[in-house]
N, C-alpha and C. Protein backbone atom coordinates (compact mmCIF):
# COMPACT_ATOMS: atom_id res chain seq x y z
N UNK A 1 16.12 -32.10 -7.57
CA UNK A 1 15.33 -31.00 -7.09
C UNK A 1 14.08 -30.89 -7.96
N UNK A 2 13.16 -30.80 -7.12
CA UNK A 2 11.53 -30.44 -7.98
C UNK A 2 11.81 -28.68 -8.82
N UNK A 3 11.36 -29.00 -9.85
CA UNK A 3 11.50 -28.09 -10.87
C UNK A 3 10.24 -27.77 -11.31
N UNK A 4 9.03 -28.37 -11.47
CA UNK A 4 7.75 -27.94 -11.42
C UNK A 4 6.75 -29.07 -11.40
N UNK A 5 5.59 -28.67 -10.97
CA UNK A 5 4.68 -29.56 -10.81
C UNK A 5 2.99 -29.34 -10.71
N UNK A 6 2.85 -30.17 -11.89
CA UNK A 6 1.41 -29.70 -12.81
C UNK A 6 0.49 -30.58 -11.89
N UNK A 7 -0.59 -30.04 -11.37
CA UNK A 7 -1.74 -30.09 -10.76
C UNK A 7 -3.59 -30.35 -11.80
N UNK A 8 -4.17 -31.03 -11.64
CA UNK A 8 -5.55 -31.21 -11.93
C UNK A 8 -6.00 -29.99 -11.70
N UNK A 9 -6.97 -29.54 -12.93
CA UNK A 9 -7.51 -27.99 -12.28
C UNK A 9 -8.60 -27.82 -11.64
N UNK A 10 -9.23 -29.23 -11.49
CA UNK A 10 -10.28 -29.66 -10.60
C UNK A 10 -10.39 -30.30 -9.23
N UNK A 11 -9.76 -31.43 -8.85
CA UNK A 11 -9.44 -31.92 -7.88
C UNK A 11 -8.11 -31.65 -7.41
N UNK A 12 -7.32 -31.01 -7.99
CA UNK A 12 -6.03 -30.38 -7.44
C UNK A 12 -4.99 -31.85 -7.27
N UNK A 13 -5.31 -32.76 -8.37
CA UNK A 13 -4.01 -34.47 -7.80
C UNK A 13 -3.07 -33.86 -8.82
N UNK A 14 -1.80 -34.43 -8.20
CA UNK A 14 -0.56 -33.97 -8.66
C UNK A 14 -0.63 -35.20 -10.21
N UNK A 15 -0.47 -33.91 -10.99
CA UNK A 15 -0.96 -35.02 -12.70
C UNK A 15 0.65 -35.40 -13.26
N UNK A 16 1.20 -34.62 -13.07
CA UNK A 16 3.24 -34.58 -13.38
C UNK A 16 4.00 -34.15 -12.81
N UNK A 17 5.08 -33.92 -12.72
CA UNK A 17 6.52 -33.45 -11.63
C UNK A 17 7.79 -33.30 -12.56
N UNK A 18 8.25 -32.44 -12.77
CA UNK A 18 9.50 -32.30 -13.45
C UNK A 18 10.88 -31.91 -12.50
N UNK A 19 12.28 -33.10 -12.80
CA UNK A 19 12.85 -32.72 -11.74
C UNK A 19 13.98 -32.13 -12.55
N UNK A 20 14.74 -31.67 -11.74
CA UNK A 20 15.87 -30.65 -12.28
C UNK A 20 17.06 -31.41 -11.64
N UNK A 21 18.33 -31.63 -12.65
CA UNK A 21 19.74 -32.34 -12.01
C UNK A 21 20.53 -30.81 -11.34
N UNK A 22 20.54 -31.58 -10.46
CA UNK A 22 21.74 -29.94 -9.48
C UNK A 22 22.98 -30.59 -9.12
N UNK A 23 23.99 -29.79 -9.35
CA UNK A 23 25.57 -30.08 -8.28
C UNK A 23 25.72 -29.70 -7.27
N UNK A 24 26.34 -30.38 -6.51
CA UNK A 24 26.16 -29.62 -4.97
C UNK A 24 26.90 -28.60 -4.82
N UNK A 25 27.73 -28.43 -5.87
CA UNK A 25 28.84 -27.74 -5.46
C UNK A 25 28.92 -26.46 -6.54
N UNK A 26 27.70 -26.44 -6.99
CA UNK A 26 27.52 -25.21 -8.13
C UNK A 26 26.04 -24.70 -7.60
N UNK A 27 26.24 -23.00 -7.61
CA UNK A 27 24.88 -22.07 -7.16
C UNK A 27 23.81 -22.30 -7.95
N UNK A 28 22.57 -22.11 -7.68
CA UNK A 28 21.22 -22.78 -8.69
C UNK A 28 21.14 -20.93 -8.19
N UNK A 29 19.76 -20.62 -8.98
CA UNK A 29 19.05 -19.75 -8.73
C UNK A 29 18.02 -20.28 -9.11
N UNK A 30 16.98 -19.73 -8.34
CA UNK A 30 15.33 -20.26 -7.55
C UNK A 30 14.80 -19.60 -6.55
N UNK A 31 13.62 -19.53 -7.32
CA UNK A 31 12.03 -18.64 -6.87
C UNK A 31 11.66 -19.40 -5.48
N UNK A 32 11.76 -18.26 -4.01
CA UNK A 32 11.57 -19.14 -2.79
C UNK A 32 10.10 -18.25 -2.39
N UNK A 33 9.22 -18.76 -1.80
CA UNK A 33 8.32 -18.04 -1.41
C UNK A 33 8.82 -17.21 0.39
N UNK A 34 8.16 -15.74 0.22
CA UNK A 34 7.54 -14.79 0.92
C UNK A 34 6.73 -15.27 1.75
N UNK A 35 6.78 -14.88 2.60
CA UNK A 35 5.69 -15.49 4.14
C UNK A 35 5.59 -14.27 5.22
N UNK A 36 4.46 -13.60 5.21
CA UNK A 36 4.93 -12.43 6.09
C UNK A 36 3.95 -12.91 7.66
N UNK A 37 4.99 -12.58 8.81
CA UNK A 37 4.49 -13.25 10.14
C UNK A 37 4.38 -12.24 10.85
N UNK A 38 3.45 -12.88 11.45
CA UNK A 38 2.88 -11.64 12.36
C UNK A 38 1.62 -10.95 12.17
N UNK A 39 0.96 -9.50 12.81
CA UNK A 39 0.57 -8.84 12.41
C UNK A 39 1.09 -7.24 12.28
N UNK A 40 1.08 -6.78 11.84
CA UNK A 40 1.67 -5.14 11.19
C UNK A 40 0.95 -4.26 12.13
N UNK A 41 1.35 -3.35 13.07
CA UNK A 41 1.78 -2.66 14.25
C UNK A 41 0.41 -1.58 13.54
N UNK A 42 0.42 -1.17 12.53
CA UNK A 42 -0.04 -0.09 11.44
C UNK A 42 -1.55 -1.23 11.28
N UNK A 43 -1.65 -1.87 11.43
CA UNK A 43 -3.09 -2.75 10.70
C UNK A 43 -3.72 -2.92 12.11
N UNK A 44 -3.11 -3.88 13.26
CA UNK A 44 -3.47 -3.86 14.45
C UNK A 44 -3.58 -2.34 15.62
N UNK A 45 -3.05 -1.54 15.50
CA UNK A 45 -3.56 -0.06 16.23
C UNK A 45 -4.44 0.55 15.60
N UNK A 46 -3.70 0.40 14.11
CA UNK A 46 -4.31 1.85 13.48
C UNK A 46 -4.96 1.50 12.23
N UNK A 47 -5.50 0.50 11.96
CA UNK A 47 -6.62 0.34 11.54
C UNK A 47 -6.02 0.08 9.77
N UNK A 48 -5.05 -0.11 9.49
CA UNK A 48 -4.17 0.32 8.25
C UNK A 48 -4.34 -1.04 7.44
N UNK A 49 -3.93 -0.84 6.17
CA UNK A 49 -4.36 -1.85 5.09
C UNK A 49 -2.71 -2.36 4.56
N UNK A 50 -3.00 -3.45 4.77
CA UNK A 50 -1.65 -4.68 4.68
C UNK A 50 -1.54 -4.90 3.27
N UNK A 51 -0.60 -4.92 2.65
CA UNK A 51 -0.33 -5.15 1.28
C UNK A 51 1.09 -5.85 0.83
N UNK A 52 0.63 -7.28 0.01
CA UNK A 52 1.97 -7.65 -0.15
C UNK A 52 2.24 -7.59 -1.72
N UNK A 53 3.68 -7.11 -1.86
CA UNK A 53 3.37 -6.64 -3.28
C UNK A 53 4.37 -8.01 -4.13
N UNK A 54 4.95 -8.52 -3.15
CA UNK A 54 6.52 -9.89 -3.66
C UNK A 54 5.82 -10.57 -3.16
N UNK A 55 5.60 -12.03 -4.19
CA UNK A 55 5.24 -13.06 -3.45
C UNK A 55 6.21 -14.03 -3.17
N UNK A 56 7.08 -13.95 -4.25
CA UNK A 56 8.49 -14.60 -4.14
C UNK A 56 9.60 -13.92 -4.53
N UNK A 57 11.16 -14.76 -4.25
CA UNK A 57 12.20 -13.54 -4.24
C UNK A 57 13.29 -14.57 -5.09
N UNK A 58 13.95 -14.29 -5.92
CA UNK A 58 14.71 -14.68 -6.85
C UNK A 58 16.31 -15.01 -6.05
N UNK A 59 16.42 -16.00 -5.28
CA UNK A 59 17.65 -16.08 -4.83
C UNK A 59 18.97 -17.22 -5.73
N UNK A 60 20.32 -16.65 -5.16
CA UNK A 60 21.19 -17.53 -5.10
C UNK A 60 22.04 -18.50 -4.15
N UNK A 61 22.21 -19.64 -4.40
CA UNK A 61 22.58 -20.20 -3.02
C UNK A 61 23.03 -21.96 -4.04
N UNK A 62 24.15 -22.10 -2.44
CA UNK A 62 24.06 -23.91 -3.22
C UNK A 62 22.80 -24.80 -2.96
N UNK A 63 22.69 -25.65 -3.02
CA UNK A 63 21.43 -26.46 -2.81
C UNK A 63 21.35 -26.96 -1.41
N UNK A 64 22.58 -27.34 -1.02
CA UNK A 64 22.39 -27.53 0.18
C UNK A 64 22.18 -26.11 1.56
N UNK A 65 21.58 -25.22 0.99
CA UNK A 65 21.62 -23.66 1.80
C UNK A 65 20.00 -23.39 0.97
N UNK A 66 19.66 -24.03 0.48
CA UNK A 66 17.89 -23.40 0.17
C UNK A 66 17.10 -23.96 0.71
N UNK A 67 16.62 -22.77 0.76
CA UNK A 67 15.42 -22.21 2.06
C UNK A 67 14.16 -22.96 1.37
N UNK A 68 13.21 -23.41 2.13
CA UNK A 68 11.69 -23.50 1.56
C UNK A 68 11.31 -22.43 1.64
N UNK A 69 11.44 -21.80 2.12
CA UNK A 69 10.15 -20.23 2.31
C UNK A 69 11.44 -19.64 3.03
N UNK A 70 10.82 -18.11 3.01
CA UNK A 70 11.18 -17.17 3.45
C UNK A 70 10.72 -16.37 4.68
N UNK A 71 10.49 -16.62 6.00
CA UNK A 71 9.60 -15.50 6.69
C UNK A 71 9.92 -14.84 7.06
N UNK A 72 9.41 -13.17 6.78
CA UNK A 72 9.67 -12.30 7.38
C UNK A 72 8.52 -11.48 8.34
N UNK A 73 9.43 -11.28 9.38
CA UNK A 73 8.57 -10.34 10.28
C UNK A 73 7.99 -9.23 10.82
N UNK A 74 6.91 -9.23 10.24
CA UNK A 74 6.09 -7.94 9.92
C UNK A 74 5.55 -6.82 11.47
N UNK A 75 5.87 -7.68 11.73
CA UNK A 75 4.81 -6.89 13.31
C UNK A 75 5.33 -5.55 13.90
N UNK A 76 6.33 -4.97 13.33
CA UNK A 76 7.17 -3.43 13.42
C UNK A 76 6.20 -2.66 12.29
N UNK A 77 5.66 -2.94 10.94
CA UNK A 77 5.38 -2.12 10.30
C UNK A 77 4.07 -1.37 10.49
N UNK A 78 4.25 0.19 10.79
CA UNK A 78 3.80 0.97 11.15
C UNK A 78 3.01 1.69 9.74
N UNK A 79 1.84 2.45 9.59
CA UNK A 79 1.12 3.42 8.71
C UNK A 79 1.67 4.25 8.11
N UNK A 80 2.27 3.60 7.10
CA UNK A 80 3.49 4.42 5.77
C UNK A 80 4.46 4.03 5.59
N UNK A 81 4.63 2.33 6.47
CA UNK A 81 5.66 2.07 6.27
C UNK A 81 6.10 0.75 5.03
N UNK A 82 7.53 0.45 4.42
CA UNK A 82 7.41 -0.02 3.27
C UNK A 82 8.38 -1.23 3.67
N UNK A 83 8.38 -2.26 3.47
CA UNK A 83 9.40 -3.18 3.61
C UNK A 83 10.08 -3.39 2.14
N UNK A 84 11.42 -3.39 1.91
CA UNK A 84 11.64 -3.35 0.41
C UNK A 84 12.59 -4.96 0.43
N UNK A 85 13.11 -5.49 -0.47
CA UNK A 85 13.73 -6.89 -0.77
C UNK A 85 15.12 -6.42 0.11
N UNK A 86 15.69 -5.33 -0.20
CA UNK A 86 16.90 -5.15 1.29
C UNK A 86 16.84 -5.31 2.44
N UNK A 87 15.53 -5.23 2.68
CA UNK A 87 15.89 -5.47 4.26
C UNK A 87 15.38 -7.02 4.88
N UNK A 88 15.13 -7.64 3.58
CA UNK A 88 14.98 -9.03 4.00
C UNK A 88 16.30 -10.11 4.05
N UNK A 89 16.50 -10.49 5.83
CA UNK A 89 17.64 -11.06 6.09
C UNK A 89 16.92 -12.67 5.72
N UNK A 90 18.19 -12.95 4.85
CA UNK A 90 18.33 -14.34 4.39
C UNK A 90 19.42 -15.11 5.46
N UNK A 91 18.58 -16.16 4.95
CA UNK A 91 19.70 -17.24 5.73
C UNK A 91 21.10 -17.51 5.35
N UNK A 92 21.90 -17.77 5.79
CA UNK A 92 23.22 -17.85 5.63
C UNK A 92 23.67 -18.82 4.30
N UNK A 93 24.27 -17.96 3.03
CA UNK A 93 24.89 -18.84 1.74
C UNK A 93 24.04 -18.24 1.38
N UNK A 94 22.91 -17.08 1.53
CA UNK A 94 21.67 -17.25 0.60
C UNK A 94 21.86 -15.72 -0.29
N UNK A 95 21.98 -15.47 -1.24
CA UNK A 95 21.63 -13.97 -2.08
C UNK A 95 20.45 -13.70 -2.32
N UNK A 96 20.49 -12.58 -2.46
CA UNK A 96 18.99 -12.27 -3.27
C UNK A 96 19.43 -11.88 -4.73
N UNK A 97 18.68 -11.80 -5.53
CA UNK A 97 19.07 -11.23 -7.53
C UNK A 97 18.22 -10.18 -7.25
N UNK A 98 16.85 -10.63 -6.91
CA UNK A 98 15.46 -9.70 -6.84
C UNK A 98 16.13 -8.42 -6.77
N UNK A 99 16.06 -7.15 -7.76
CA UNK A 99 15.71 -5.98 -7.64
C UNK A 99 15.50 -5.49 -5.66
N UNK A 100 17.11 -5.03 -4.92
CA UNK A 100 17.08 -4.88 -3.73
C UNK A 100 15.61 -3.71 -3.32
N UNK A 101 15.72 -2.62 -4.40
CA UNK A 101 14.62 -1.62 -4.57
C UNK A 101 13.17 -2.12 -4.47
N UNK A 102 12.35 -3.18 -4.71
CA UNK A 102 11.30 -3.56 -4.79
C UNK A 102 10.76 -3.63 -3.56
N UNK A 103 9.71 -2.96 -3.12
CA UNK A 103 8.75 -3.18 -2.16
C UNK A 103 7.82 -4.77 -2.08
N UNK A 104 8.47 -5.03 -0.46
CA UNK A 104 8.08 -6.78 -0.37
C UNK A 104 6.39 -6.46 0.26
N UNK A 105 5.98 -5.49 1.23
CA UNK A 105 5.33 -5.32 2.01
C UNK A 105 4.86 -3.61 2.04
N UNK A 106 3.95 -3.42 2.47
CA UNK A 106 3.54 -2.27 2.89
C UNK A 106 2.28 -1.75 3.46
N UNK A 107 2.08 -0.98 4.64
CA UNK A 107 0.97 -0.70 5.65
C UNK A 107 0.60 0.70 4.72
N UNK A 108 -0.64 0.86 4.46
CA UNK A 108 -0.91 2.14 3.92
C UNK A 108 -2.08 2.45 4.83
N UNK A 109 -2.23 3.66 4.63
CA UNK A 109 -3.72 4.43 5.37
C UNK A 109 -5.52 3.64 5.28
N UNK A 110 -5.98 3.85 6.13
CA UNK A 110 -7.32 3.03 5.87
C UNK A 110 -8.09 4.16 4.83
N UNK A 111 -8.63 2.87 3.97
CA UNK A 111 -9.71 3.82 3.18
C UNK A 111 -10.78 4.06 3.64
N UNK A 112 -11.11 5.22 4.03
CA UNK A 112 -12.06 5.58 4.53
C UNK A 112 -13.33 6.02 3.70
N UNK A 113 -14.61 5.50 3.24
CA UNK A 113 -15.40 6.18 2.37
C UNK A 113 -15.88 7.93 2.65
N UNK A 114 -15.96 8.51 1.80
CA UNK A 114 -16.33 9.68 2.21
C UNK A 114 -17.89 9.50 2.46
N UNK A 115 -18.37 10.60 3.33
CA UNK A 115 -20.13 10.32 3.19
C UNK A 115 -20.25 11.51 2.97
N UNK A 116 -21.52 11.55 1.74
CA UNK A 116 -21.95 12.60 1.53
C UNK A 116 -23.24 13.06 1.88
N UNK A 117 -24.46 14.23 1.75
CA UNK A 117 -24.96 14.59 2.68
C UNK A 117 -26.53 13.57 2.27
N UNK A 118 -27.55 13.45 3.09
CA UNK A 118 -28.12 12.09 2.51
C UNK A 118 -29.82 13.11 1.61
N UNK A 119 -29.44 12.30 0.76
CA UNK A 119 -30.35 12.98 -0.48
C UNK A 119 -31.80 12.94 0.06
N UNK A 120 -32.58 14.17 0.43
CA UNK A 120 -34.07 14.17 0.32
C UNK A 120 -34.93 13.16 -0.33
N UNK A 121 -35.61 12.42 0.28
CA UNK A 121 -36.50 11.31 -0.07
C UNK A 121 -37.57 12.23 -0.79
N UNK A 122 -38.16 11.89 -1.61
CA UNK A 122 -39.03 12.60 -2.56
C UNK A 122 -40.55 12.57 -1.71
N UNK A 123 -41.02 13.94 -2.01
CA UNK A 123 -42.23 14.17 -0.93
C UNK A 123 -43.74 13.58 -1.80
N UNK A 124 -44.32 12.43 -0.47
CA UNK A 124 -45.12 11.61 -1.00
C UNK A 124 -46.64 12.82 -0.97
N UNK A 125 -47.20 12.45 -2.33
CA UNK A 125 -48.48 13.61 -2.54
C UNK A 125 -49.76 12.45 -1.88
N UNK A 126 -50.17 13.03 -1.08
CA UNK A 126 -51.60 12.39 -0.39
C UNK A 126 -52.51 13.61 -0.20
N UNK A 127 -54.54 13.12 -0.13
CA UNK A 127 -54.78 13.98 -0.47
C UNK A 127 -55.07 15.12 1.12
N UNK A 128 -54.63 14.31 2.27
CA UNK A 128 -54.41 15.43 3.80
C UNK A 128 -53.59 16.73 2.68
N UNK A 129 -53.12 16.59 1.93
CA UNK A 129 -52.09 17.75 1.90
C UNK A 129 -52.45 18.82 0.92
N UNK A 130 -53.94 18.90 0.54
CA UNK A 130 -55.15 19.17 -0.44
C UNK A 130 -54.68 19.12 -2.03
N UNK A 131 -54.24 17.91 -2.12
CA UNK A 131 -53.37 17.64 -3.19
C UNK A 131 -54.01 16.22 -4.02
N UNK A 132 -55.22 16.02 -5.18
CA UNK A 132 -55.54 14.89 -5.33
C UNK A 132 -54.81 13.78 -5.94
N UNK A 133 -55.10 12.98 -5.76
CA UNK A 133 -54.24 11.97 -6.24
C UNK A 133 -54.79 11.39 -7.81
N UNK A 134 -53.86 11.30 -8.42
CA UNK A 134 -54.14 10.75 -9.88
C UNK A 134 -54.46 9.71 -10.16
């Protein structure tokens, strides 16, 4: 199993690869990536701001039961609403460790700038206004 892998910080070529020995028959724990699908019900009506706060989720599983990614489907979340690491259904053999409490996702309110009232342009002195000019 790939265990990590160091990249060029310029051209991005794979410079090393470190692999990891696994049993098939003993649980690993490993960082799977978050993938949120769709669009959010709260972003597409109502104008709402998408936020992902997990990028990955700390699972347990044998090797032969891990996932590449994770996707979950966002297109229910509505303006206030929170997706937390519980309610993300894993695939079958799969745990989560991740803190069930942690917010994966969340639709919040649009920021709206306030406007305030628009500042008087400064009054130009000309001499129509029997005012000489300096």
């Amino acid at each position: 199993m790939i265990q990590e892998v160091q990249h060029h910080p310029v051209n991005g070529e794979v410079l090393h690869v470190d692999f990891r020995a696994v049993s098939a028959t003993s649980k690993i724990e490993v960082e799977i990536p978050l993938e949120a699908v769709g669009e959010a019900k709260g972003v597409k009506a109502g104008g709402g701001l998408f936020e992902q706060s997990l990028r990955v989720l700390l699972v347990e599983c044998l090797p032969q039961h891990l996932p590449e990614i994770i996707q979950v489907d966002v297109t229910a979340l509505d303006i206030g609403d929170t997706y937390h690491v519980r309610d993300v259904v894993l695939p079958e053999g799969v745990r989560s460790i991740t803190d069930s409490e942690l917010a994966v996702f969340r639709v919040s309110e649009p920021v709206v700038p306030q406007t305030s009232e628009p500042t008087p342009s400064p009054e130009l002195v000309t001499k129509e206004k029997g005012r000489g000019l300096l």
